[in-house]
Protein backbone atom coordinates (compact mmCIF):
# COMPACT_ATOMS: atom_id res chain seq x y z
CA UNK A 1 32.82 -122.95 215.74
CA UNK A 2 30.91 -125.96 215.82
CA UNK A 3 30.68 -128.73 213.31
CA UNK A 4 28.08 -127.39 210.98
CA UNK A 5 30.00 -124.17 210.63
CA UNK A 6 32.99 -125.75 210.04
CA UNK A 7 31.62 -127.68 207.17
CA UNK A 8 29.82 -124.88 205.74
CA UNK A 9 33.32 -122.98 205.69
CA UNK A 10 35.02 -125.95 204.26
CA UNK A 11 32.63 -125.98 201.37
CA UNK A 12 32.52 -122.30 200.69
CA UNK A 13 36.45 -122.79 200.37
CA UNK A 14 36.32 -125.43 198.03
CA UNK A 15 33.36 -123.67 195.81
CA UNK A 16 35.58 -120.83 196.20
CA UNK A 17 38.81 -122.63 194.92
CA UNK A 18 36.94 -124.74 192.19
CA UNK A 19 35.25 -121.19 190.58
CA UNK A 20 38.58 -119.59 190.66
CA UNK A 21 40.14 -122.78 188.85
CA UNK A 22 37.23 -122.89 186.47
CA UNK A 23 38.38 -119.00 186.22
CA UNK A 24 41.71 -119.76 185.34
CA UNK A 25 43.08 -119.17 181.96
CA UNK A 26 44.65 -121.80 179.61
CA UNK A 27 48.71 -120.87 179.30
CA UNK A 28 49.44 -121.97 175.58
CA UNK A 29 53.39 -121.69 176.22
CA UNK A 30 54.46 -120.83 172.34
CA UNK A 31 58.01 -121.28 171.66
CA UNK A 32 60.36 -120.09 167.95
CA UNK A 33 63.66 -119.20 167.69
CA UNK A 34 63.30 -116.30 165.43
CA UNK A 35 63.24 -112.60 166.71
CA UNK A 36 59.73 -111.33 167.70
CA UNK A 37 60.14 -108.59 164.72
CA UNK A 38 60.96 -111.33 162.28
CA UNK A 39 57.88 -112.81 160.29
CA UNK A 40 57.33 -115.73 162.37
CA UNK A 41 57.07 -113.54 165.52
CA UNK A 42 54.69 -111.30 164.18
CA UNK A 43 52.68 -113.67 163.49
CA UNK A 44 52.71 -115.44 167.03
CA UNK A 45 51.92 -112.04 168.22
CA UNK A 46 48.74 -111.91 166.22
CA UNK A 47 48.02 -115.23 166.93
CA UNK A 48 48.02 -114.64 170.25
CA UNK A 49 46.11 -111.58 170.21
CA UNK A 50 43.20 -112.95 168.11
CA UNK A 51 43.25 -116.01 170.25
CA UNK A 52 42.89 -114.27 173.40
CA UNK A 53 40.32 -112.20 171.68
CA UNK A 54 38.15 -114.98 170.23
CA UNK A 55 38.24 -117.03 173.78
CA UNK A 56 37.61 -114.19 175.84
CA UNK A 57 40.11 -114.23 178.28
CA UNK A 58 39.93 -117.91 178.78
CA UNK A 59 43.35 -118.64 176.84
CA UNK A 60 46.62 -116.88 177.75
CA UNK A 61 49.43 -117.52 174.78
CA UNK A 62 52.85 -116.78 175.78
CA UNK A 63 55.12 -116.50 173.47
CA UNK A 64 59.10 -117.02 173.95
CA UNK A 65 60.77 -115.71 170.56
CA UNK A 66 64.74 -115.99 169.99
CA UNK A 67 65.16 -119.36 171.60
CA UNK A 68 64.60 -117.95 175.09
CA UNK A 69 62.99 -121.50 175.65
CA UNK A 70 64.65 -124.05 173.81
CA UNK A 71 67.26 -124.28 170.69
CA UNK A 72 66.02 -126.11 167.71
CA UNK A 73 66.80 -129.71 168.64
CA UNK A 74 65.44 -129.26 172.01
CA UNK A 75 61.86 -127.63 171.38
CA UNK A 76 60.82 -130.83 169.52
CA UNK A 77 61.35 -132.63 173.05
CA UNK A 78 59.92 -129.93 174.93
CA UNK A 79 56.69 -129.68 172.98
CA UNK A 80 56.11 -133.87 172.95
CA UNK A 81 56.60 -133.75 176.53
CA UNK A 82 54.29 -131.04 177.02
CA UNK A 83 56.40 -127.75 178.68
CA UNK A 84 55.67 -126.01 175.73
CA UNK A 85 52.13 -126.26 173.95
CA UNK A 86 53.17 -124.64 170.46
CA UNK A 87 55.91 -124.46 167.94
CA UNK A 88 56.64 -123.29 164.64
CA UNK A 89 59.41 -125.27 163.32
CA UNK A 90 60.10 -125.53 159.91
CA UNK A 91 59.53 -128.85 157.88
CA UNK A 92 63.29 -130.30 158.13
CA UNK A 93 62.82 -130.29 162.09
CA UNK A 94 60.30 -133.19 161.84
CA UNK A 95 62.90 -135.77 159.91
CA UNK A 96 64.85 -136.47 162.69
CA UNK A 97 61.30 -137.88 164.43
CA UNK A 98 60.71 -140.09 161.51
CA UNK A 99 58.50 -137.80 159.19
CA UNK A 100 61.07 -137.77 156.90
CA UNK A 101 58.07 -136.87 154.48
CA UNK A 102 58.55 -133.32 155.48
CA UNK A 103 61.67 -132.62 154.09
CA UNK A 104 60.42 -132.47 150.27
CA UNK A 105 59.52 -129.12 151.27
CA UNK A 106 62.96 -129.12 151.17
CA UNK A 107 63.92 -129.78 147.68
CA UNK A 108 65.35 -126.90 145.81
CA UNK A 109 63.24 -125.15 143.19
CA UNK A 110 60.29 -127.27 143.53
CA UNK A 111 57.95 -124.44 143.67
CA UNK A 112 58.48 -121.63 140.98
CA UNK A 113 56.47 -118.87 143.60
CA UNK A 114 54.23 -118.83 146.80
CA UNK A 115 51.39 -119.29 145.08
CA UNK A 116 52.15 -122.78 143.37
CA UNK A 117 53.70 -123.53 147.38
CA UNK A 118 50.24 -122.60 148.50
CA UNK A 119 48.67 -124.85 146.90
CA UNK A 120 50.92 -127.94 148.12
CA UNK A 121 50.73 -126.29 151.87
CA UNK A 122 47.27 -125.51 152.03
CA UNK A 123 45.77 -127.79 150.21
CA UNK A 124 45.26 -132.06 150.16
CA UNK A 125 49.28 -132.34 150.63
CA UNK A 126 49.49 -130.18 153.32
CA UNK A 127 47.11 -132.25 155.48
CA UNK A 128 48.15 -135.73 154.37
CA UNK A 129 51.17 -134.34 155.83
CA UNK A 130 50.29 -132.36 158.65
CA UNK A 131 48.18 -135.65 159.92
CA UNK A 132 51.63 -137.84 159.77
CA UNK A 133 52.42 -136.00 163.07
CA UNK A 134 49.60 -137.16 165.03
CA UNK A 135 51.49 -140.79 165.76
CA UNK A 136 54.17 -138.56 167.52
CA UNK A 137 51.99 -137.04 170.07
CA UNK A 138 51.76 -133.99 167.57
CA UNK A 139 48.64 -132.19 166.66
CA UNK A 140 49.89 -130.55 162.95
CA UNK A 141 47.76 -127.20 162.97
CA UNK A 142 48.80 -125.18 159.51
CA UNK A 143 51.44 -123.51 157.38
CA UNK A 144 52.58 -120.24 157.52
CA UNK A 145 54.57 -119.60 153.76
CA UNK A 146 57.66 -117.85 154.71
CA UNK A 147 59.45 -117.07 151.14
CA UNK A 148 62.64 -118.10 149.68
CA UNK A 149 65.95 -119.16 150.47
CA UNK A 150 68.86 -117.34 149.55
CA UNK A 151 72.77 -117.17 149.94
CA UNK A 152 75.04 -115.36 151.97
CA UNK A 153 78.74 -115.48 152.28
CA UNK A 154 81.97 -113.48 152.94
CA UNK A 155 83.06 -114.78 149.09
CA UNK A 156 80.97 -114.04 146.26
CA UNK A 157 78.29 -116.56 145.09
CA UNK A 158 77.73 -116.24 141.33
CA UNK A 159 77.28 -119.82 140.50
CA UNK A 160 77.07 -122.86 142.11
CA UNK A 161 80.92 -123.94 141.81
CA UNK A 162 81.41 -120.55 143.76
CA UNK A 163 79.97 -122.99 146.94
CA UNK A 164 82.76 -125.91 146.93
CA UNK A 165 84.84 -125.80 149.52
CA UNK A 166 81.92 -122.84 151.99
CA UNK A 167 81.62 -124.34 155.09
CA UNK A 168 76.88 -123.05 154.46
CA UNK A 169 75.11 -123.22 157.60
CA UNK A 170 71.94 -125.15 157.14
CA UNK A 171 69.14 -126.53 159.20
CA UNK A 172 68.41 -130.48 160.23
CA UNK A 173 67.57 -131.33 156.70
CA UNK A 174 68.93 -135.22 154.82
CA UNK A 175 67.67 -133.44 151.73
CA UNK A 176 69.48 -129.84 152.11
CA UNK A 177 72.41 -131.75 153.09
CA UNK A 178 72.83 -134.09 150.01
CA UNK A 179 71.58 -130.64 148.12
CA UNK A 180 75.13 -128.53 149.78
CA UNK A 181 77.07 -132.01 148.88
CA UNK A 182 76.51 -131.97 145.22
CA UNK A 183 77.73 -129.12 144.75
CA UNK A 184 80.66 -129.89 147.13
CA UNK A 185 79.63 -127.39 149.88
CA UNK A 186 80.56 -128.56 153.46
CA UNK A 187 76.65 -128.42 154.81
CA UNK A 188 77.00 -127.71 158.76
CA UNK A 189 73.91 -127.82 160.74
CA UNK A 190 73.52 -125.56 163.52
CA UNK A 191 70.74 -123.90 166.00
CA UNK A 192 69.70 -120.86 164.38
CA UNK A 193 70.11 -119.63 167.69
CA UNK A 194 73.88 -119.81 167.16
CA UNK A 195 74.42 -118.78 163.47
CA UNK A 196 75.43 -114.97 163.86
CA UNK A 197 78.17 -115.93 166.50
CA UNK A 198 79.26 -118.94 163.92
CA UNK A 199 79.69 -116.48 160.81
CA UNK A 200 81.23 -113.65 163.08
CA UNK A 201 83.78 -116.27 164.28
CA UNK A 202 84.22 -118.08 160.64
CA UNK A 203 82.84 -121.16 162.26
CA UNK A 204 81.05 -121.38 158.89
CA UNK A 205 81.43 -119.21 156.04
CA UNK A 206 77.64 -118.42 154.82
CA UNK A 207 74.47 -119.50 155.58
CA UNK A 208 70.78 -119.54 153.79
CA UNK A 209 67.61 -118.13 154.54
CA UNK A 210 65.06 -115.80 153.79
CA UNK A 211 65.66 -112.10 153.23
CA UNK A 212 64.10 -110.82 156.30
CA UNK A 213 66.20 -113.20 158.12
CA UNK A 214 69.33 -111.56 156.73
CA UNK A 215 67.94 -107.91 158.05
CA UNK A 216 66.52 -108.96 161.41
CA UNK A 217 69.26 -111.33 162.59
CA UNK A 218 71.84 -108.84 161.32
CA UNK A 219 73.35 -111.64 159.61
CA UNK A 220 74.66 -108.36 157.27
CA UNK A 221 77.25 -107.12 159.75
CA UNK A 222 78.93 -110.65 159.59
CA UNK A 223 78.44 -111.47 155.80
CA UNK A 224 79.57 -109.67 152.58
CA UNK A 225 77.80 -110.99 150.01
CA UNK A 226 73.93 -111.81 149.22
CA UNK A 227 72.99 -114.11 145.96
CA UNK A 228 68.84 -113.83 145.29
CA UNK A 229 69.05 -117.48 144.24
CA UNK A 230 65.41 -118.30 146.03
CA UNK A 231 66.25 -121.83 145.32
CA UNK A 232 64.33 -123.08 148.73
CA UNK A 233 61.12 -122.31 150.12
CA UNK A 234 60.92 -121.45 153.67
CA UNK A 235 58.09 -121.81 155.71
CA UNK A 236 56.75 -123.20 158.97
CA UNK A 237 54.33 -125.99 160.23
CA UNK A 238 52.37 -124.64 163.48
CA UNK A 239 51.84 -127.79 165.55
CA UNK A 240 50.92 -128.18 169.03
CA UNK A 241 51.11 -131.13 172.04
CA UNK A 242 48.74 -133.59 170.86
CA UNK A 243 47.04 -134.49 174.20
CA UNK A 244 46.87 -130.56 175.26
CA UNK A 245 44.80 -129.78 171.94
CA UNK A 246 42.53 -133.08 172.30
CA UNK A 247 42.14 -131.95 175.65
CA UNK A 248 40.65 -128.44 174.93
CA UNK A 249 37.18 -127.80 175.64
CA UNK A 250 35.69 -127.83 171.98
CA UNK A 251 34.82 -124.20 171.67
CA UNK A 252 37.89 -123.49 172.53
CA UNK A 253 39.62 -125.34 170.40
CA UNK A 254 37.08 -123.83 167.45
CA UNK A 255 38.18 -120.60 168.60
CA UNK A 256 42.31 -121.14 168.30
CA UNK A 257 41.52 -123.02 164.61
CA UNK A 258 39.95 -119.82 164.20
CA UNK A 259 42.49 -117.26 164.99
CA UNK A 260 44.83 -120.26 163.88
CA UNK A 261 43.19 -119.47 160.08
CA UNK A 262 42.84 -115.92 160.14
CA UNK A 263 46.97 -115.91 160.97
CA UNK A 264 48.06 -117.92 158.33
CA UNK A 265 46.39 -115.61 155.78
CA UNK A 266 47.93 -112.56 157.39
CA UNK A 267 51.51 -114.38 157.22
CA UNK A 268 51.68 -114.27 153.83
CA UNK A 269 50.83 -110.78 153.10
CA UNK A 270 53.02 -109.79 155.94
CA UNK A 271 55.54 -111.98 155.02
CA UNK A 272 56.08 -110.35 151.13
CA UNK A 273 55.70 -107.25 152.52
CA UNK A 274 58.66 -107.69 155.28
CA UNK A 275 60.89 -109.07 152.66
CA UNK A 276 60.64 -106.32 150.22
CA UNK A 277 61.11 -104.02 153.00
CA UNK A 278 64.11 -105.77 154.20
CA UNK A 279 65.55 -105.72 151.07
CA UNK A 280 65.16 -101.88 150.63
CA UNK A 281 66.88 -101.50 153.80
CA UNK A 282 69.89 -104.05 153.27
CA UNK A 283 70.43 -102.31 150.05
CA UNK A 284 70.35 -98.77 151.98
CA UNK A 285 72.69 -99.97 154.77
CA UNK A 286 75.20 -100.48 151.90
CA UNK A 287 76.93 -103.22 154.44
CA UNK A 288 76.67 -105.95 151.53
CA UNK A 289 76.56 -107.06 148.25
CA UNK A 290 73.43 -108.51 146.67
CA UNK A 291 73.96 -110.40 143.82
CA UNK A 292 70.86 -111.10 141.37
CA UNK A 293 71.79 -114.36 139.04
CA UNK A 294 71.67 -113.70 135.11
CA UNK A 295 68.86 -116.26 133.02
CA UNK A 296 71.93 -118.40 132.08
CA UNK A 297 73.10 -118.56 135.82
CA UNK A 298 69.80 -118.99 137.28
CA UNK A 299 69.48 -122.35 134.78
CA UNK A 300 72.87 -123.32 136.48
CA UNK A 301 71.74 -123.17 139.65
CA UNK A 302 68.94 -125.46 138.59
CA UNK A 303 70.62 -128.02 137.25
CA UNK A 304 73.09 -127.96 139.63
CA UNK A 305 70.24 -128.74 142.93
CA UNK A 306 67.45 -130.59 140.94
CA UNK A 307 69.09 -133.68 141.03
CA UNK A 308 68.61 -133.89 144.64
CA UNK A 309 65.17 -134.67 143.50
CA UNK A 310 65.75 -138.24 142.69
CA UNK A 311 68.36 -138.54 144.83
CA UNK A 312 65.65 -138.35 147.54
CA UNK A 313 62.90 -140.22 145.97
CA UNK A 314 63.79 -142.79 147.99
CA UNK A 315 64.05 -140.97 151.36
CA UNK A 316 60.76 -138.81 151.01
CA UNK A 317 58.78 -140.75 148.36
CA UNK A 318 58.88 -141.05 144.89
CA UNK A 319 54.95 -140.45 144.97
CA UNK A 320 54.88 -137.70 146.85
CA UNK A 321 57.08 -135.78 144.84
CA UNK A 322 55.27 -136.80 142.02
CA UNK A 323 51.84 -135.93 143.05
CA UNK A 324 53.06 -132.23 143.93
CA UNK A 325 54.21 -132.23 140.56
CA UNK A 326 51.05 -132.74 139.38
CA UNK A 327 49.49 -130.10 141.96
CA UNK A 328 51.60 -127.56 140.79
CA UNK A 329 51.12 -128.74 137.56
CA UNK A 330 55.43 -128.38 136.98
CA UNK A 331 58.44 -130.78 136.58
CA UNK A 332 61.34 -129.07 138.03
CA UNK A 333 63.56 -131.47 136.43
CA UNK A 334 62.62 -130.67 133.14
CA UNK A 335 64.57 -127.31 132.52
């Protein structure tokens, strides 16, 4: 082969290597700790489906559900350094970074349904708040609107004295924390990874979440008693690597914000829909109690958590609490 050949293979191996890069598919590596059947990994499922959809082949999401990646502490890390390109913590994760501004998603009863949430999450709040994350390398996406918190325990929970003394299982959260303290719960926080092991073993007594977390974590076979006290709402803020997203062609990036949209909507309808169906079936299995409060209790309740509100003020801003107030056009703290 003489010299001209050997050029003109040369360059037909490096057209040949650059088409198949420009071939290539983006890998969105999407990481959650909840089970792929649980809300938040149906969602990632249509998310990724739509996405692949919309791009054509030209993004590949995989998705790692039940902490197969990362715990909760560590997926923050993971995603800032870039081995994961997607997450769907929920707001309390993004406190120990600095946005403590997160956590009054945290506050109990702030929201009296999904629909006053909805318009906190999705609306001017949601993206004053979603844009704090961009000075952490963190490109805030949307919300997905879980539902509400509620109780379980292997002693009944009829009022909020019923907690002193319950070692509750809680996540990363200075405002669910002081919340658990004033009503002289021991808050423990722990990877949601480890929870059913921890209330098997009595490493903490009872834990909260939503419904469907109850049925598809099986936190029933280790708990006894359920309390509908919805005093929390639960969702999730769908961010990704900030350099990764900047990075993304712009149709393609048009295309995820797309799917992105589309999923969010879904969630919520999906979301309902797998809690009332998980509470038919946890009240089939006949494996534990469910407790509804009484008016008088449920006002209990209230004013036992809604003085966290001020207590926080100072912690998550006195303004910002006030100007969901006025979204939602409600004061909690008047009962």
């Amino acid at each position: 082969m003489n010299i001209k050949q050997l050029l003109a293979a040369c360059a037909l191996l490096t057209g040949s290597a650059l088409a198949f890069a420009q071939q290539a598919p983006i890998i969105i590596k999407f990481s959650h700790v909840a089970s792929a059947d649980a809300p938040k990994g149906k969602a990632a499922e249509r998310f990724k489906k739509l996405a692949e959809e919309a791009t054509k082949g030209r993004v590949k999401v995989e998705l790692y559900p039940n902490s197969q990646l990362y715990k909760d502490k560590e997926e923050m890390e993971a995603l800032q350094l870039g081995a994961v390109q997607m997450l769907a913590p929920a707001p309390g994760k993004f406190g120990p970074l600095g946005v403590k501004e997160f956590e009054v998603l945290d506050l109990p009863y702030l929201f009296d349904n999904m629909e006053m949430a909805q318009k906190v999450t999705h609306g001017p709040i949601g993206q004053l708040l979603l844009k704090k994350l961009d000075a952490r390398g963190i490109t805030g996406l949307t919300f997905w609107d879980n539902g509400f918190r509620v109780f379980t325990s292997n002693k009944p929970i009829h009022r909020p004295t019923d907690l002193k003394g319950q070692k509750i299982r809680i996540q990363s959260s200075k405002v669910t924390e002081a919340q658990m303290r004033d009503v002289s719960a021991i808050p423990q926080v722990l990877a949601f990874g480890e929870l059913y092991q921890a209330l098997q073993t009595g490493v903490v007594d009872g834990q909260e979440n939503p419904v469907t977390h109850v049925w598809t974590q099986k936190f029933y076979e280790v708990q006894k008693y359920m309390t509908l006290t919805n005093h929390t709402y639960h969702g999730y803020v769908v961010i990704a690597n900030k350099k990764f997203w900047d990075n993304l062609p712009e149709d393609i990036r048009a295309a995820l914000n797309g799917a992105l949209k589309d999923t969010s909507s879904y969630f919520y309808t999906m979301a309902k829909a797998e809690d009332d169906a998980a509470m038919e079936s946890l009240r089939k299995s006949g494996r534990i109690s469910i407790y509804t409060p009484t008016l008088a209790e449920m006002v209990e309740w209230k004013k036992a958590f809604i003085k966290v509100h001020r207590e926080m003020e100072g912690r998550v801003g006195k303004d910002l609490i006030e100007a969901i107030y006025k979204e939602t056009g409600a004061d909690p703290k008047k009962l």
